[in-house]
N, C-alpha and C. Protein backbone atom coordinates (compact mmCIF):
# COMPACT_ATOMS: atom_id res chain seq x y z
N UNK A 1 -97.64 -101.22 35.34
CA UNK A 1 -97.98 -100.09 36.19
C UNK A 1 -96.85 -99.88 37.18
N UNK A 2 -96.44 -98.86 37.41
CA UNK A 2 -95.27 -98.65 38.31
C UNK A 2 -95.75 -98.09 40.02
N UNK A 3 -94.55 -97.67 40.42
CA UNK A 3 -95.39 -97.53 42.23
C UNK A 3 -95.82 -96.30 42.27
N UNK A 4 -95.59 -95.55 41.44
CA UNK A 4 -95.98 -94.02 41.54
C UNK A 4 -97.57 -93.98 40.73
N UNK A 5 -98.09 -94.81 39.95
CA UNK A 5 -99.34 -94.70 39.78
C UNK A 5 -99.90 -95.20 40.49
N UNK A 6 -99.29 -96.38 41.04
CA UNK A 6 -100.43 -97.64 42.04
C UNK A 6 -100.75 -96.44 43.11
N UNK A 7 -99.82 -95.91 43.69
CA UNK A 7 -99.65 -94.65 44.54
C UNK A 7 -101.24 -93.67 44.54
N UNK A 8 -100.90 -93.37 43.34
CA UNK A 8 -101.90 -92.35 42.69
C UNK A 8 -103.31 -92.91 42.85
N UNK A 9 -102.94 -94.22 41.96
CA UNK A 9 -104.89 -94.67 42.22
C UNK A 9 -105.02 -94.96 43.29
N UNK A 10 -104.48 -95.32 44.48
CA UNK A 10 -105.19 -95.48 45.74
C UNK A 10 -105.51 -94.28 46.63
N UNK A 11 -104.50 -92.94 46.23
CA UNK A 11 -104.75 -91.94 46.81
C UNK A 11 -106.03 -91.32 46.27
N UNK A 12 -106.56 -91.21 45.11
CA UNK A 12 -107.90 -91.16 44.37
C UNK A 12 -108.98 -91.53 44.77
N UNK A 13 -108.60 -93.18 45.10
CA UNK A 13 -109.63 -93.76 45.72
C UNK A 13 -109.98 -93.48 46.91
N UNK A 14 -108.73 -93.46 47.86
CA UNK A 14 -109.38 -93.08 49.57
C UNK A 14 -109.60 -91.17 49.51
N UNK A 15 -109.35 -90.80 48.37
CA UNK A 15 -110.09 -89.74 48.60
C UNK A 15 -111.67 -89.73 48.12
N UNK A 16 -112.16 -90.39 46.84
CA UNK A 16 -113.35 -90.44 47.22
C UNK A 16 -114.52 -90.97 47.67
N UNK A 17 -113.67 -92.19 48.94
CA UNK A 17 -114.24 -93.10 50.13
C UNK A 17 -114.74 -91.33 50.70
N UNK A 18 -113.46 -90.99 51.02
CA UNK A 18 -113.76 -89.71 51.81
C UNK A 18 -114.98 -88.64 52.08
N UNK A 19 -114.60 -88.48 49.93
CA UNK A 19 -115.90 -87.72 49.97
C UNK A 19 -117.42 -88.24 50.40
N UNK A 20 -117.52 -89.81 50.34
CA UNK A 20 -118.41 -90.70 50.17
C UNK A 20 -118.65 -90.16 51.61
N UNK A 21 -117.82 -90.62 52.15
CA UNK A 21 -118.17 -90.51 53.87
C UNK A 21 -118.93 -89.19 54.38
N UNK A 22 -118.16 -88.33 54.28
CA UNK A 22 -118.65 -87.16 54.41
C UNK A 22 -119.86 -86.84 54.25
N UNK A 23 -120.28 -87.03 53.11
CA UNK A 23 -121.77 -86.55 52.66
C UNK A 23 -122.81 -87.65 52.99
N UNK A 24 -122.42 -89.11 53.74
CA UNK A 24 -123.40 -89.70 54.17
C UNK A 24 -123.76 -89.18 55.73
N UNK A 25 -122.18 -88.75 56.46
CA UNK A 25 -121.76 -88.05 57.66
C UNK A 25 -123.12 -86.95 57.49
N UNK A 26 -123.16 -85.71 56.57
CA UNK A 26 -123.80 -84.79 56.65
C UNK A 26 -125.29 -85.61 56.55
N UNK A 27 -125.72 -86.11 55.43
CA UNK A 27 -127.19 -86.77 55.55
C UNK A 27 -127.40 -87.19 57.13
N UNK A 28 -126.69 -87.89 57.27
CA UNK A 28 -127.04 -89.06 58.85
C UNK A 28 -127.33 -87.64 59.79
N UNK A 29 -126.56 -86.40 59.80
CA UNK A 29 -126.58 -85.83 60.50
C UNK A 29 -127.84 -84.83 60.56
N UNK A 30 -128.36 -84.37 59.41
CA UNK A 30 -129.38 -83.78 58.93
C UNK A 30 -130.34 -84.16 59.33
N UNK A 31 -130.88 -86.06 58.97
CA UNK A 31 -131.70 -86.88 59.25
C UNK A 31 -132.16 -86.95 60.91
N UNK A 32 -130.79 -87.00 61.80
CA UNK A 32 -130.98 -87.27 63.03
C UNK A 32 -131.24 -85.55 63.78
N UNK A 33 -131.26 -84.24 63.29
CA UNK A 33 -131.56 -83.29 64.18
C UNK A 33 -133.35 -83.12 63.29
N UNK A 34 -133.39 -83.47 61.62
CA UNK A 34 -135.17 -83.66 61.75
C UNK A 34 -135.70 -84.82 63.01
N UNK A 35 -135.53 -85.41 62.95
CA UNK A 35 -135.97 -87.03 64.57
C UNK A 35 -135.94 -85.92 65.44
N UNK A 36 -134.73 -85.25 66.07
CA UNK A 36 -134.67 -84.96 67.29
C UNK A 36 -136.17 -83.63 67.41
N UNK A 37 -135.98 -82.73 65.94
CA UNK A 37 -136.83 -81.77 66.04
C UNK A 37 -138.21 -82.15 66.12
N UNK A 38 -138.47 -83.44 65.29
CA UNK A 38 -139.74 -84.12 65.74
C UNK A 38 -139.74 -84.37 66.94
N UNK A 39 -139.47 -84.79 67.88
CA UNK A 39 -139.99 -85.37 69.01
C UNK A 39 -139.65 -83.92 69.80
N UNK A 40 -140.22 -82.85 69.85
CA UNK A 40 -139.70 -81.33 69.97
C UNK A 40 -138.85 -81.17 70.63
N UNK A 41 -137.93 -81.76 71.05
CA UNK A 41 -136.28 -81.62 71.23
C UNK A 41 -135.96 -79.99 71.13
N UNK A 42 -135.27 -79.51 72.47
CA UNK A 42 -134.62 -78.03 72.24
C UNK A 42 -133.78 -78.41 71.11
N UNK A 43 -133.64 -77.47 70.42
CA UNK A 43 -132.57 -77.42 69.09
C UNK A 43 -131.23 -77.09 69.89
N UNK A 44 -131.04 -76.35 71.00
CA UNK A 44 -129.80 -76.29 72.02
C UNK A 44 -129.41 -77.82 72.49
N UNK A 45 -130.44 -78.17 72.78
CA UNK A 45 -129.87 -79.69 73.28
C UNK A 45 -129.84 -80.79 72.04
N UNK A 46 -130.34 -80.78 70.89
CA UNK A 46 -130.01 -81.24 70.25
C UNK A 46 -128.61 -81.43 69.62
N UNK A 47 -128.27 -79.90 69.56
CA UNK A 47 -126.73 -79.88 69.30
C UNK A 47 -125.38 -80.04 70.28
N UNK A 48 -126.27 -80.14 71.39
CA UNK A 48 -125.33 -81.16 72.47
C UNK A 48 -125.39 -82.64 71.94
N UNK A 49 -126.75 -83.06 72.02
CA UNK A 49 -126.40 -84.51 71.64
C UNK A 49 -125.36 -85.08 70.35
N UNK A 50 -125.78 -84.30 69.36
CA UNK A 50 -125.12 -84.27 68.11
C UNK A 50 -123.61 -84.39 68.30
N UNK A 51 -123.47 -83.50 68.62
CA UNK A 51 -121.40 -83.27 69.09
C UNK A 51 -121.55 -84.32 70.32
N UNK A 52 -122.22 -84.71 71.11
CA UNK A 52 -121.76 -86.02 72.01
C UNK A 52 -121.63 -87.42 71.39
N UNK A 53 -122.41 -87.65 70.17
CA UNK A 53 -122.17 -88.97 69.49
C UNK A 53 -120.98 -88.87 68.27
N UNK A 54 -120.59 -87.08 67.67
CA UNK A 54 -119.40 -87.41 67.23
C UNK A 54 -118.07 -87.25 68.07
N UNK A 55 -118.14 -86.86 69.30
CA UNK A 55 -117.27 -86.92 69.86
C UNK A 55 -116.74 -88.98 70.16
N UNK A 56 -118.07 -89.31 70.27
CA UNK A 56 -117.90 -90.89 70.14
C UNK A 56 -117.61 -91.29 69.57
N UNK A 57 -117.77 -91.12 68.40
CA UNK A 57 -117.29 -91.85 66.75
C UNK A 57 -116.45 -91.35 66.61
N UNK A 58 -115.82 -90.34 66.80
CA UNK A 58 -113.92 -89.75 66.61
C UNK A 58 -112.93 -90.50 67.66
N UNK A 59 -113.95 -91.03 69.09
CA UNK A 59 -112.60 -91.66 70.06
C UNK A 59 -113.02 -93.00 69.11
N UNK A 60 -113.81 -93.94 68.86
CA UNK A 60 -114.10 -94.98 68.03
C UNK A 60 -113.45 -95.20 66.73
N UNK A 61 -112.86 -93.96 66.10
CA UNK A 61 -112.47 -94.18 64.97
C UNK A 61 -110.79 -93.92 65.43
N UNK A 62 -110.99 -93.66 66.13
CA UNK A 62 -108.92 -93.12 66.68
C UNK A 62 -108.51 -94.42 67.37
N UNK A 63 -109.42 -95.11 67.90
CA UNK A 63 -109.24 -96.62 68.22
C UNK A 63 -108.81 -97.43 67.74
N UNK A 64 -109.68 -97.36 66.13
CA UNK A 64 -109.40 -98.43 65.68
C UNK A 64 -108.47 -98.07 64.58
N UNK A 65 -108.03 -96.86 64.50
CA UNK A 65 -106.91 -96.77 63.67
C UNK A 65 -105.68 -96.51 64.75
N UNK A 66 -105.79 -96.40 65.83
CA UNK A 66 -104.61 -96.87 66.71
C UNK A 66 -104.12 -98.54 66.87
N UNK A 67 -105.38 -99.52 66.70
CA UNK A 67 -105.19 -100.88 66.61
C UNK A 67 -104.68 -101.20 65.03
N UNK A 68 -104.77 -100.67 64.25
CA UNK A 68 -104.22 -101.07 62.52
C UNK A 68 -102.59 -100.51 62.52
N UNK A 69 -102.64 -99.06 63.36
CA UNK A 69 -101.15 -98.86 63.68
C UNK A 69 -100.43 -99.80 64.32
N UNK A 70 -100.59 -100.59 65.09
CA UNK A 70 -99.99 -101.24 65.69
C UNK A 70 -100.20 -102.70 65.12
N UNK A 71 -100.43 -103.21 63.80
CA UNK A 71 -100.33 -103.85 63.16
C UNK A 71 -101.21 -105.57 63.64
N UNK A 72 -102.39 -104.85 63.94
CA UNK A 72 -103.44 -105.87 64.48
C UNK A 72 -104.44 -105.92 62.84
N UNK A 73 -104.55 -107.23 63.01
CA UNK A 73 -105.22 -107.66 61.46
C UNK A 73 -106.33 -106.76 61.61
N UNK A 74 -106.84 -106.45 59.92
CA UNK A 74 -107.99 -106.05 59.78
C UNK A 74 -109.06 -106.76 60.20
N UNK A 75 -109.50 -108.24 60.30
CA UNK A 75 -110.21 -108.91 60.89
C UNK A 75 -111.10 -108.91 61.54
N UNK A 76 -110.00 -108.33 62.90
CA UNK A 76 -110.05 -107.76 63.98
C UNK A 76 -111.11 -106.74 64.32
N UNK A 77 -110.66 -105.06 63.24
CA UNK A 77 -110.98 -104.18 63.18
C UNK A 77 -112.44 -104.49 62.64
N UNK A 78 -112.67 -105.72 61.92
CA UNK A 78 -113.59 -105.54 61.30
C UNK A 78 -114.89 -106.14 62.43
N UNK A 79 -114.69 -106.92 63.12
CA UNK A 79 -115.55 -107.81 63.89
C UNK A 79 -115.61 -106.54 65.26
N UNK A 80 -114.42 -105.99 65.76
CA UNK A 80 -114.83 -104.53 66.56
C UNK A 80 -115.98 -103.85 65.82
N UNK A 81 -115.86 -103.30 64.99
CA UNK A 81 -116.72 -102.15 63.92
C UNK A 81 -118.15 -103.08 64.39
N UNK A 82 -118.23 -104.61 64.24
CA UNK A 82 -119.65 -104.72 63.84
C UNK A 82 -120.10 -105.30 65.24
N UNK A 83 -119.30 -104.48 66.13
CA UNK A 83 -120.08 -105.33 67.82
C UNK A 83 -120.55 -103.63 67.91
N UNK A 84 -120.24 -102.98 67.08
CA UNK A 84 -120.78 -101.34 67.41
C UNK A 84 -122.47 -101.03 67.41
């Protein structure tokens, strides 16, 4: 196998981590404004809360791919992730 396929299959793959993500992203998100609409939650403030926990998980995820940039073991990243 040469570097231009190894290339290929990993770009394949983290693309469909991606897609993976995404569409659990949309479920989780779906799931949590039915909860909020149950407990009769304004649907206005719901979608504050909503964009306030991904605004969290985007500085959380820029974190910890600022710590892998700077060449801190995965380990690391991984034992952060699970004090979350």
């Amino acid at each position: 196998m040469d570097e231009n396929s190894s290339a290929d299959w990993r770009s394949d793959l983290l693309q469909a981590v991606g897609y993976v993500f995404t569409k659990e992203r949309e479920g989780l998100l779906a799931e949590l404004r039915a909860q909020l609409a149950a407990r009769g939650e304004n649907p206005e403030n719901s979608e504050e809360i909503i964009n306030e926990i991904e605004n969290h998980i985007r500085r959380l995820v820029s974190h910890v791919t600022g710590l892998r940039n700077m060449g801190y073991d995965q380990n690391l990243t991984v034992k952060f992730l699970n004090t979350l």
